[in-house]
N, C-alpha and C. Protein backbone atom coordinates (compact mmCIF):
# COMPACT_ATOMS: atom_id res chain seq x y z
N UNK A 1 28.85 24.42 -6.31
CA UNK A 1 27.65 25.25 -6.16
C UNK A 1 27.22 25.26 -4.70
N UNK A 2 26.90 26.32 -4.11
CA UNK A 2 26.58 26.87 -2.74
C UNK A 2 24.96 26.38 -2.66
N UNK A 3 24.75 25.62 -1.67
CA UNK A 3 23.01 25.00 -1.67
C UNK A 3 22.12 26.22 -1.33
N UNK A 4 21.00 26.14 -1.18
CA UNK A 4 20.17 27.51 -1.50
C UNK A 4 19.97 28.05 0.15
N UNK A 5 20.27 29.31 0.30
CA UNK A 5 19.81 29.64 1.75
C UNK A 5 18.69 29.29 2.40
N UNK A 6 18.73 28.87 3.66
CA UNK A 6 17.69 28.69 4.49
C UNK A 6 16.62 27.79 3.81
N UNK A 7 17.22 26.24 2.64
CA UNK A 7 16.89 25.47 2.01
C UNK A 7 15.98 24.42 3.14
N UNK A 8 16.70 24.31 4.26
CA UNK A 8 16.66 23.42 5.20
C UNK A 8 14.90 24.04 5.96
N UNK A 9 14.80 25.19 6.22
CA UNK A 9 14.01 26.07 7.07
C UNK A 9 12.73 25.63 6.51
N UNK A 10 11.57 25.47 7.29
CA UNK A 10 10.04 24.85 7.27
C UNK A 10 9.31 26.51 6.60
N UNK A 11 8.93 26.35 5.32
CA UNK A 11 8.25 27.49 4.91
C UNK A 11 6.85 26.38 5.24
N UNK A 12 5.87 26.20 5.82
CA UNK A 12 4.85 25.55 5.93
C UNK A 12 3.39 27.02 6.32
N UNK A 13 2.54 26.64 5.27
CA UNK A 13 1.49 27.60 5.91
C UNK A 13 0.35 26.32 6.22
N UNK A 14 -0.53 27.12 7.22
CA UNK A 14 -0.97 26.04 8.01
C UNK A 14 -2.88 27.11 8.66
N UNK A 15 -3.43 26.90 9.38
CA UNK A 15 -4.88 27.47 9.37
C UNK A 15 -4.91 27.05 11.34
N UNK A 16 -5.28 28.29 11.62
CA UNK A 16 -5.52 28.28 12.74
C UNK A 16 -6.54 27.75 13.07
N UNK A 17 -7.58 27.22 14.19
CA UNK A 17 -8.52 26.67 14.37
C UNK A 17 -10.01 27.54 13.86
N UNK A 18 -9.95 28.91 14.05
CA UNK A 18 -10.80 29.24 14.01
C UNK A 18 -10.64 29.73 12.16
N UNK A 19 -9.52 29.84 11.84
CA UNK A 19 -9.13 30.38 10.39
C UNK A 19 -10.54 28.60 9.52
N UNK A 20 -9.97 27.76 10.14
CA UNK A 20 -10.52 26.73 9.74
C UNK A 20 -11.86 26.15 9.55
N UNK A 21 -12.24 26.41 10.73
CA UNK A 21 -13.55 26.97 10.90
C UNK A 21 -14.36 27.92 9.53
N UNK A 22 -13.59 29.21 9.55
CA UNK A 22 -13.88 29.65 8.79
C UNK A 22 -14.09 29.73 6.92
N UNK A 23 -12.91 28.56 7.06
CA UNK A 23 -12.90 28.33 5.87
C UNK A 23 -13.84 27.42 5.09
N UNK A 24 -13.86 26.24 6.28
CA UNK A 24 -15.20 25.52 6.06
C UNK A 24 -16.16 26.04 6.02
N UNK A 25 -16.70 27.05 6.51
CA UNK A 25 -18.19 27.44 6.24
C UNK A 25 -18.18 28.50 5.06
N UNK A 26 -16.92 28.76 4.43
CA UNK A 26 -16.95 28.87 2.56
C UNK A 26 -16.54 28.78 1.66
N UNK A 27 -17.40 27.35 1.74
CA UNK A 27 -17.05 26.42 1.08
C UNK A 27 -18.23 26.14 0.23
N UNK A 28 -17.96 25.61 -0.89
CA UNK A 28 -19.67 25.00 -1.38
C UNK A 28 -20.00 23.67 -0.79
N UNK A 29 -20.98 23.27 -0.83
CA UNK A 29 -20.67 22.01 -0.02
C UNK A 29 -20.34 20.61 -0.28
N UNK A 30 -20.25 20.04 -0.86
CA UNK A 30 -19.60 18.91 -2.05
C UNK A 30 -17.80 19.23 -1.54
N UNK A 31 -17.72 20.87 -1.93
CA UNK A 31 -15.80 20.55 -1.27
C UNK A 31 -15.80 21.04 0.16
N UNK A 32 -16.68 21.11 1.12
CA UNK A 32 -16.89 21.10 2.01
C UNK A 32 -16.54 20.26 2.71
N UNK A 33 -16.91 18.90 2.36
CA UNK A 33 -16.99 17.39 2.70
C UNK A 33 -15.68 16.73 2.60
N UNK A 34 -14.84 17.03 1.54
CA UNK A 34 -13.53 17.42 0.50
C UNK A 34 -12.45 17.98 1.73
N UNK A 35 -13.06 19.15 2.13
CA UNK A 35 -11.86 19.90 3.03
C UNK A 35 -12.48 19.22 4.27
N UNK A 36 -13.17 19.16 4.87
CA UNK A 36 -13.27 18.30 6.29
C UNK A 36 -12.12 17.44 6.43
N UNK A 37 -12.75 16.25 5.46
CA UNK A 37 -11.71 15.33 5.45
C UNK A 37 -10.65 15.68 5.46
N UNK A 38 -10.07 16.19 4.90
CA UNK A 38 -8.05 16.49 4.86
C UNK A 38 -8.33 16.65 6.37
N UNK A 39 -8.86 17.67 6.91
CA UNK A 39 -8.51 18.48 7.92
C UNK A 39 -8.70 17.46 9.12
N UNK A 40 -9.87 15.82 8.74
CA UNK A 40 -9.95 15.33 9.61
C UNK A 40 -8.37 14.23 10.20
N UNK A 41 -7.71 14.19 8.57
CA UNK A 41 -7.01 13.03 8.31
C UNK A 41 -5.30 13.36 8.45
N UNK A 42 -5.40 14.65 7.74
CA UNK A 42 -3.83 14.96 6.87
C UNK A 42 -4.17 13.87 5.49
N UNK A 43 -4.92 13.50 5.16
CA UNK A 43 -4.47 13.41 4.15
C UNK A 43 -4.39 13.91 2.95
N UNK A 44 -3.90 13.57 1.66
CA UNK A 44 -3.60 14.25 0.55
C UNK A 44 -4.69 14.16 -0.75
N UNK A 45 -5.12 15.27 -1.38
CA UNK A 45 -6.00 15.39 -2.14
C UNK A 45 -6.26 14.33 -2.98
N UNK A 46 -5.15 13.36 -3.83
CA UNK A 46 -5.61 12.51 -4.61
C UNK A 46 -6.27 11.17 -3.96
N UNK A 47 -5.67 11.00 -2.43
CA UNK A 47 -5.82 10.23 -1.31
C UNK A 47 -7.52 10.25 -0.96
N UNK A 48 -7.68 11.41 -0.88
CA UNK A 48 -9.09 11.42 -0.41
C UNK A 48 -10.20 11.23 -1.82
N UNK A 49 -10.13 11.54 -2.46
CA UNK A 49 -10.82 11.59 -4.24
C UNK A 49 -10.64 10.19 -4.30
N UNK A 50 -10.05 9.08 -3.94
CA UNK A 50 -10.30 7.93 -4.12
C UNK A 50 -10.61 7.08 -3.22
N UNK A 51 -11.08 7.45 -1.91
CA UNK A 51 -11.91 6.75 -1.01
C UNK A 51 -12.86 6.28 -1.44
N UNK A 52 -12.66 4.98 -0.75
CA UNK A 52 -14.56 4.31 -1.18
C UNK A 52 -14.74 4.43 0.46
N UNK A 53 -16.13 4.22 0.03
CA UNK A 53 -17.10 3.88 1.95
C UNK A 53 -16.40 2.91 2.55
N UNK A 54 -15.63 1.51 1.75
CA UNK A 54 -15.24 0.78 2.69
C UNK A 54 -13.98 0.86 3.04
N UNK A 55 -13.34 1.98 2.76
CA UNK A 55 -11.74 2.55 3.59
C UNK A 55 -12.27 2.63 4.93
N UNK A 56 -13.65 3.19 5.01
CA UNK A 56 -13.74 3.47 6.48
C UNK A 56 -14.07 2.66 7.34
N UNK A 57 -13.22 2.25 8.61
CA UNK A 57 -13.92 1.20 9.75
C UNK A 57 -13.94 1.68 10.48
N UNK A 58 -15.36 2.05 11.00
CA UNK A 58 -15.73 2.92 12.04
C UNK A 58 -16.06 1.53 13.36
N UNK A 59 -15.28 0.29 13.77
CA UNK A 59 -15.56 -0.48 14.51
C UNK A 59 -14.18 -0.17 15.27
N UNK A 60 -12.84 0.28 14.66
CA UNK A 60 -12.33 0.61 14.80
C UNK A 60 -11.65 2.00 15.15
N UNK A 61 -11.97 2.69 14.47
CA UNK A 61 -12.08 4.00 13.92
C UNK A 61 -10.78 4.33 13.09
N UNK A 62 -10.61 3.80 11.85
CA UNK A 62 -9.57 3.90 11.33
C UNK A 62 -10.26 4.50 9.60
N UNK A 63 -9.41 5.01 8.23
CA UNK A 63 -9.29 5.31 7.56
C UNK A 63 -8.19 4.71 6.12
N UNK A 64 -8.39 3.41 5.70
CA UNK A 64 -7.28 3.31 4.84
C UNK A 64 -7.22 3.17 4.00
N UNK A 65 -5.90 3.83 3.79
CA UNK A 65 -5.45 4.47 1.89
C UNK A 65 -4.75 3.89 1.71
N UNK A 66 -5.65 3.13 0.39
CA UNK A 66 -4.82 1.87 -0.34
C UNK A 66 -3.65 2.21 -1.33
N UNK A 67 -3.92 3.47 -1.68
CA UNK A 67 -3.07 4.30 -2.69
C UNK A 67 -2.63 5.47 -2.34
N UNK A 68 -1.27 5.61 -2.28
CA UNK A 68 -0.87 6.49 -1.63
C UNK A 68 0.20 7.02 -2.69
N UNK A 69 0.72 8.36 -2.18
CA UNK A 69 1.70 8.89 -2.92
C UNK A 69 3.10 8.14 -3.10
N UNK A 70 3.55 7.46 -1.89
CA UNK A 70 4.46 6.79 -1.31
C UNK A 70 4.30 4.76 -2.20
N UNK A 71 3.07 4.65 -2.79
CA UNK A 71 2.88 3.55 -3.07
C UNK A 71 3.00 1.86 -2.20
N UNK A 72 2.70 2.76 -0.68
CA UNK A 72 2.44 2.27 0.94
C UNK A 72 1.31 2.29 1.28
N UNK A 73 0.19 1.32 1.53
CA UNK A 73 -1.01 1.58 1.63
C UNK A 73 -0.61 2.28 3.68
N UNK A 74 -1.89 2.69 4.18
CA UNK A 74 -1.18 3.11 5.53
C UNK A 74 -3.03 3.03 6.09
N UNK A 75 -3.02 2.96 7.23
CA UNK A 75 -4.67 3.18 8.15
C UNK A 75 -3.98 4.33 8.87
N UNK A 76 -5.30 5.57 8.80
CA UNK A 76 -5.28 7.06 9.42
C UNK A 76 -6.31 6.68 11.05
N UNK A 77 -5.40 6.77 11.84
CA UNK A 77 -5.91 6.70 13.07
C UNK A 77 -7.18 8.43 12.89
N UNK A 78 -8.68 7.87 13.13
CA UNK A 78 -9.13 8.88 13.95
C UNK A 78 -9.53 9.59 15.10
N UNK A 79 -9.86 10.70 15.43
CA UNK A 79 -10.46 11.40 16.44
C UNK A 79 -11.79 10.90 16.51
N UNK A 80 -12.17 10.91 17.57
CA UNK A 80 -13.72 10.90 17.66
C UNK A 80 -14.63 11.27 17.10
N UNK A 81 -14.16 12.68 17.55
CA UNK A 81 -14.93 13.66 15.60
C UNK A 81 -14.83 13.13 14.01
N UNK A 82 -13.52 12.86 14.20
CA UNK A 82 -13.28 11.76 12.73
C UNK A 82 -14.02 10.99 12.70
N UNK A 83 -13.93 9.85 13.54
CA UNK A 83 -14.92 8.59 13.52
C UNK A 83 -16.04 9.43 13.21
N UNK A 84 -16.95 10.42 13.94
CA UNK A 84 -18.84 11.02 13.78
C UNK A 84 -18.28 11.67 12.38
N UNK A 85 -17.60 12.26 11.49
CA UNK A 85 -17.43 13.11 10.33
C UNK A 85 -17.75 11.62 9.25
N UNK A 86 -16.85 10.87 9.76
CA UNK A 86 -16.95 9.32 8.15
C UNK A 86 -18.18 8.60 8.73
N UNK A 87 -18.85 8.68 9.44
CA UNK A 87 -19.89 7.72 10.01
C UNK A 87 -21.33 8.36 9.59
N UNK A 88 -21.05 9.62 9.38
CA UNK A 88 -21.80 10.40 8.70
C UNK A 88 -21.95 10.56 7.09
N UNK A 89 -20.78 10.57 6.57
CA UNK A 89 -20.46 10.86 5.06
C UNK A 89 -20.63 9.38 4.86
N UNK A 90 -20.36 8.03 5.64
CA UNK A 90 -20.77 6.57 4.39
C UNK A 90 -21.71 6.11 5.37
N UNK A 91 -22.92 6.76 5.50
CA UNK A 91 -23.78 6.26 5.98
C UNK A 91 -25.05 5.74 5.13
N UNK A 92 -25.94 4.43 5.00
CA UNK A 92 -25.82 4.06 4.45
C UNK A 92 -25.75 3.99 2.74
N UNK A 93 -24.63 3.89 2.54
CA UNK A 93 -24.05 3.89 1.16
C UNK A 93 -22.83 2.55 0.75
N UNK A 94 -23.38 1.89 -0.20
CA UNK A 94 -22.47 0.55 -0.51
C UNK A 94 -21.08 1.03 -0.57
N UNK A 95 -20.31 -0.09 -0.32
CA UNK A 95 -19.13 -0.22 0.36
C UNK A 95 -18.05 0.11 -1.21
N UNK A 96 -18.51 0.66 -2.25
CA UNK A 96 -17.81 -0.09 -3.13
C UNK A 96 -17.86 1.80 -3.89
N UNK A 97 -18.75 2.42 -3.26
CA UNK A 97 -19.00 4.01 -3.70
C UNK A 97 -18.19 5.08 -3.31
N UNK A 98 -17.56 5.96 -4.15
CA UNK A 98 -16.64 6.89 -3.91
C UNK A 98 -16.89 8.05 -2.77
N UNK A 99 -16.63 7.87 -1.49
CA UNK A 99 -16.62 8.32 -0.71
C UNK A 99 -16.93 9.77 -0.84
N UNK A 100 -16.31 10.32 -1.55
CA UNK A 100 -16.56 12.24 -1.92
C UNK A 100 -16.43 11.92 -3.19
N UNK A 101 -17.69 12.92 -3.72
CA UNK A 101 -17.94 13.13 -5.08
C UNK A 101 -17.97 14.84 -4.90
N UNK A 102 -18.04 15.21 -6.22
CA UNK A 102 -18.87 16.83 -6.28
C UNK A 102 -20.16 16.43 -6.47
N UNK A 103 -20.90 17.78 -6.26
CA UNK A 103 -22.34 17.39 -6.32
C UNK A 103 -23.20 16.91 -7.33
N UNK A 104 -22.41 17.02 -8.25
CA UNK A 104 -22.83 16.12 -9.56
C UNK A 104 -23.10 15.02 -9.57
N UNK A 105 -22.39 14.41 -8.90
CA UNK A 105 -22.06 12.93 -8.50
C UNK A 105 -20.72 12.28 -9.48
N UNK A 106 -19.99 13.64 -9.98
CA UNK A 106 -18.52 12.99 -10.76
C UNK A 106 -17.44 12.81 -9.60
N UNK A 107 -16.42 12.11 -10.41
CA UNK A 107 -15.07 12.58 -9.18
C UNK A 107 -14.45 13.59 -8.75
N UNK A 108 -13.81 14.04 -8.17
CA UNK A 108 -12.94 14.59 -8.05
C UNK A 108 -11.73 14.69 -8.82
N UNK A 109 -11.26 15.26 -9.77
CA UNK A 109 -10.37 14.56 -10.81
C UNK A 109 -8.84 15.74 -10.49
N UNK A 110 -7.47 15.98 -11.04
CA UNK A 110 -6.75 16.38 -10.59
C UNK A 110 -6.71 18.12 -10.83
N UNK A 111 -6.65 18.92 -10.20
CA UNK A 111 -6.49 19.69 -10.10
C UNK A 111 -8.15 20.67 -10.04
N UNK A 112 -8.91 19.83 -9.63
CA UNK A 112 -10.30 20.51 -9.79
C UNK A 112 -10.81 20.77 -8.36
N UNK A 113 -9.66 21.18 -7.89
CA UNK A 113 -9.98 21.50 -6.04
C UNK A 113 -9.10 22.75 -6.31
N UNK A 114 -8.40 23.40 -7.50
CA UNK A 114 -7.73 24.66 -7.11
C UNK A 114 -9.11 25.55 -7.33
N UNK A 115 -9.39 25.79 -8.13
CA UNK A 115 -10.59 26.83 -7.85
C UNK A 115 -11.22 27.11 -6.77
N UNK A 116 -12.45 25.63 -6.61
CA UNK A 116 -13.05 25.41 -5.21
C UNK A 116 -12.09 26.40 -3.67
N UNK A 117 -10.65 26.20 -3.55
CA UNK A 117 -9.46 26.65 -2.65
C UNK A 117 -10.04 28.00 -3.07
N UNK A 118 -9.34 28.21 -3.99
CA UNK A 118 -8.84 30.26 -4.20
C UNK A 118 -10.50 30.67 -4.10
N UNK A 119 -11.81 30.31 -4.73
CA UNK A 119 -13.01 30.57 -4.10
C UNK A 119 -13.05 30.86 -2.60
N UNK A 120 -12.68 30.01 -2.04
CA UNK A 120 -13.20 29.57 -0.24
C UNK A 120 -12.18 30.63 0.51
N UNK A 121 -10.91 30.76 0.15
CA UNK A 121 -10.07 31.78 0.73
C UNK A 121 -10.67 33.27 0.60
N UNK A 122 -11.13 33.66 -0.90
CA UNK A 122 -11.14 34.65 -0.86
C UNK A 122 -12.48 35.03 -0.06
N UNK A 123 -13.59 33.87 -0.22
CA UNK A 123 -14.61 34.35 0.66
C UNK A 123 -14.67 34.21 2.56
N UNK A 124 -13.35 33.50 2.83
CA UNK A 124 -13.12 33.39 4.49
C UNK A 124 -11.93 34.28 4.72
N UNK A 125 -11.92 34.77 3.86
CA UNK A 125 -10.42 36.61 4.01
C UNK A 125 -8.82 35.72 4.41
N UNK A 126 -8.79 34.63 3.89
CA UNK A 126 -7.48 33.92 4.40
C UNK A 126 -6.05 34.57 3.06
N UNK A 127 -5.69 35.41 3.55
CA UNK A 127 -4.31 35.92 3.01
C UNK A 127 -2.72 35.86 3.42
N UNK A 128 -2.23 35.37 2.73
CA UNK A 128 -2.27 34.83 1.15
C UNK A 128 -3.32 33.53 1.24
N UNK A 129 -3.71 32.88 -0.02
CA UNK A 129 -4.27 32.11 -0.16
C UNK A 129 -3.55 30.74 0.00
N UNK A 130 -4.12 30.14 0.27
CA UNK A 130 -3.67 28.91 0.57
C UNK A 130 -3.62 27.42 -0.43
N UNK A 131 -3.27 26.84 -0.49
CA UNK A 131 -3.30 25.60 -1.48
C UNK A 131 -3.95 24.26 -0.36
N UNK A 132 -4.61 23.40 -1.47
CA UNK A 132 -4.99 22.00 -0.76
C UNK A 132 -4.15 21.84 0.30
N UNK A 133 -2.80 21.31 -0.15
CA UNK A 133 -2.01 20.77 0.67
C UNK A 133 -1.65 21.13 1.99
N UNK A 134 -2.08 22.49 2.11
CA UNK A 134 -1.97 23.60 3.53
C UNK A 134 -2.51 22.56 4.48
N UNK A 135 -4.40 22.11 4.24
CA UNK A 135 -4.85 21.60 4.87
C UNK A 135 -4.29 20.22 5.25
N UNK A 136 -3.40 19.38 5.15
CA UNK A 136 -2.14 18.72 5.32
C UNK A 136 -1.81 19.27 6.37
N UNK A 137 -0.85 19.82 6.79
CA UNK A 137 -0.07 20.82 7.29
C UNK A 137 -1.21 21.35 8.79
N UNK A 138 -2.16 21.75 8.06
CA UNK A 138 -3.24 22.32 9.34
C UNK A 138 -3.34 21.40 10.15
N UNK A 139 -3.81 19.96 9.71
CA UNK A 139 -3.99 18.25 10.40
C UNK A 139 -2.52 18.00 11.23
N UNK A 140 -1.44 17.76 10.71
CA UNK A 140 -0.48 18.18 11.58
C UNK A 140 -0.36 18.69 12.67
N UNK A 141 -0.07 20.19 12.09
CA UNK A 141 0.05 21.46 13.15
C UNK A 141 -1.05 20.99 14.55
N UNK A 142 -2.12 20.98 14.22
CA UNK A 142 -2.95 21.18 15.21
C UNK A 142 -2.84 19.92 16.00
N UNK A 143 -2.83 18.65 15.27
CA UNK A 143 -2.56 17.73 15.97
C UNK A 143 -1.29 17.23 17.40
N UNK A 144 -0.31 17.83 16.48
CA UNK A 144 0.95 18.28 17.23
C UNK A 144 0.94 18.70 18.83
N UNK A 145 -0.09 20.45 18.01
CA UNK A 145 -0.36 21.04 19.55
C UNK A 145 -0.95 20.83 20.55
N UNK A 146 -2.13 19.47 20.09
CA UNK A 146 -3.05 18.78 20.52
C UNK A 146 -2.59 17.66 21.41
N UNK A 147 -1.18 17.33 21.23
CA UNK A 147 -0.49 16.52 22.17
C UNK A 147 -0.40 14.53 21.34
N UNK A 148 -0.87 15.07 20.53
CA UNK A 148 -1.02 13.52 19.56
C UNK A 148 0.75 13.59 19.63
N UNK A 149 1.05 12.30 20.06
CA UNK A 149 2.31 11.92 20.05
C UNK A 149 2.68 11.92 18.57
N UNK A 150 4.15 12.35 18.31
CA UNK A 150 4.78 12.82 16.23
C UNK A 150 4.84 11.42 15.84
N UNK A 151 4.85 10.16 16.51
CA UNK A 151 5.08 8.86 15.69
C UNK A 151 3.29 8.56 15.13
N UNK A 152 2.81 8.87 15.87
CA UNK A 152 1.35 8.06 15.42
C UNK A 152 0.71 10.00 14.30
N UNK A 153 1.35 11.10 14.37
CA UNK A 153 0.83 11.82 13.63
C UNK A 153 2.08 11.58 12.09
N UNK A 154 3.33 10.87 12.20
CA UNK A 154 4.21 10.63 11.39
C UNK A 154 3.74 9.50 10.74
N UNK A 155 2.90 8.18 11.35
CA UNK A 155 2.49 7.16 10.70
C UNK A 155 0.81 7.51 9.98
N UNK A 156 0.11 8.50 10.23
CA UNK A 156 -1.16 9.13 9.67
C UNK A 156 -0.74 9.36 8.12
N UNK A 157 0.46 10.20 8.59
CA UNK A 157 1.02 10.97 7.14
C UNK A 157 1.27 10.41 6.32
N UNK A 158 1.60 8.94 6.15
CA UNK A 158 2.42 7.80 5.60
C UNK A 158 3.84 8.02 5.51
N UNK A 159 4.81 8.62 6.65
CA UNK A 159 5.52 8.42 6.83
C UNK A 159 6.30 8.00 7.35
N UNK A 160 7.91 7.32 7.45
CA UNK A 160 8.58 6.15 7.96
C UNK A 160 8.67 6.11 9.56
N UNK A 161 9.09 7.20 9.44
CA UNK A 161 9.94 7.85 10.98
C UNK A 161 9.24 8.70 11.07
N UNK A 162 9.77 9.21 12.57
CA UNK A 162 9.54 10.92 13.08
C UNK A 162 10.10 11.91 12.71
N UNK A 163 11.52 11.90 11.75
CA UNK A 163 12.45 12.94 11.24
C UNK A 163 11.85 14.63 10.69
N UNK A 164 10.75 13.93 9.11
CA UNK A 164 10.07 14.58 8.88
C UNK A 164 9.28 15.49 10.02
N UNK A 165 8.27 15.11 10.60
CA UNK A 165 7.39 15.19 11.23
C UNK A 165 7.93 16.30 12.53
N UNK A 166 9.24 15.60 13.26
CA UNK A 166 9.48 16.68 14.41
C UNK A 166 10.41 17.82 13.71
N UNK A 167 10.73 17.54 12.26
CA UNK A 167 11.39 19.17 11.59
C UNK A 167 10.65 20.02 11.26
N UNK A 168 9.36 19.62 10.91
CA UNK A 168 8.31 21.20 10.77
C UNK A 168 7.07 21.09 11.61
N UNK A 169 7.26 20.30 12.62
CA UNK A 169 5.44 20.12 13.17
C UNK A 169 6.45 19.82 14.74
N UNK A 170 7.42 19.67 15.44
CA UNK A 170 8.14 19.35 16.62
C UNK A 170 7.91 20.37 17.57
N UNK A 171 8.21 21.26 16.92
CA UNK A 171 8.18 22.84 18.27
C UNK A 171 6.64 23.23 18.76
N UNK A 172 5.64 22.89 17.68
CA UNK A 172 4.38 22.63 18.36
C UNK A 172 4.06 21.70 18.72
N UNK A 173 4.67 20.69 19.34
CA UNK A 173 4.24 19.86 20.57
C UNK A 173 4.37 20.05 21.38
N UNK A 174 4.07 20.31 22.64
CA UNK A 174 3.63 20.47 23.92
C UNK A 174 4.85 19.98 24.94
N UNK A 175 4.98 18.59 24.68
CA UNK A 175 6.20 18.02 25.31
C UNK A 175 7.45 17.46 24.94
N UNK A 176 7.28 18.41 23.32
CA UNK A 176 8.86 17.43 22.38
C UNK A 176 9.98 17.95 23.19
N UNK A 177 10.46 19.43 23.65
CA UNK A 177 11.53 19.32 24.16
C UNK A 177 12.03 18.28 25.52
N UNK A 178 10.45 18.10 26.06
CA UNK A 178 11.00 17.51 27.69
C UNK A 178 10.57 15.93 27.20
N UNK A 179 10.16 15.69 25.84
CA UNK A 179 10.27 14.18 26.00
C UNK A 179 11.84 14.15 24.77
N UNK A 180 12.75 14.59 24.29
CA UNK A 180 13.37 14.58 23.90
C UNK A 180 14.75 14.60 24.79
């Protein structure tokens, strides 16, 4: 059997800065808080739905996910903005409380961020629509172009190496060809 064309090739959709922007402001706000985060972290929807306040060490400025897809706990280096975004959201709130709730005050449970998405796209004109995981991908991308070296945006992701990381996020770095 012949492997599938252009199997190898990065189909990745991803949100420009200002696309992002935009998307955040329609948003309701409960997944507001929801999409920040990814966008602050890369990380992954079930990842963030189970933050407590005390993942965050803002003495540090780090983020860590004890549970991961990978079953690797990992610390998400932040931005500055990161650090003021979580310093804001577990402010004071016990260490032991689910970091993002909906406004109800329930969890986040699986698949109850596709709506909230196809809502927020269709009201920020983002076509095609996009899935959670985009915002993944956006944290990346931008980071990339941002000059964040691919090992410390490859170790955010919880992943091993740079392999991943410089095959769909490499050509937007700034200096991968001349540090390669």
């Amino acid at each position: 059997a012949e492997p599938f064309k252009n199997a190898e090739a990065a189909r990745i959709s991803s949100l420009t800065v200002a696309e992002a922007k935009r998307f955040i402001n329609c948003c309701d706000v409960d997944f507001q808080k929801l999409v920040q985060a990814a966008l602050q972290t890369g990380c992954r929807y079930g990842e963030l739905a189970r933050l407590t306040v005390r993942d965050f060490n803002p003495d540090v400025g780090t983020l860590a996910v004890t549970v991961s897809k990978t079953g690797k706990p990992r610390h998400v280096v932040l931005t500055d903005e990161g650090i003021e975004f979580f310093r804001q959201l577990c402010a004071g709130r016990s260490g032991d409380q689910l970091m993002l709730t909906r406004a109800s005050g329930s969890t986040w449970n699986k698949s109850n961020q596709q709506k909230p998405m196809i809502d927020a796209c269709r009201r920020a004109g983002i076509k095609p629509s996009i899935n959670f995981h985009a915002l993944r991908h956006t944290w990346a991308s931008l980071s990339a172009m941002n000059g964040v070296p691919l090992m410390v945006v490859a170790k955010n992701l919880g992943h091993v190496d740079t392999r991943m990381v410089e095959k769909h996020y490499g050509h937007l770095a700034p200096s991968y060809i001349r540090d390669a």
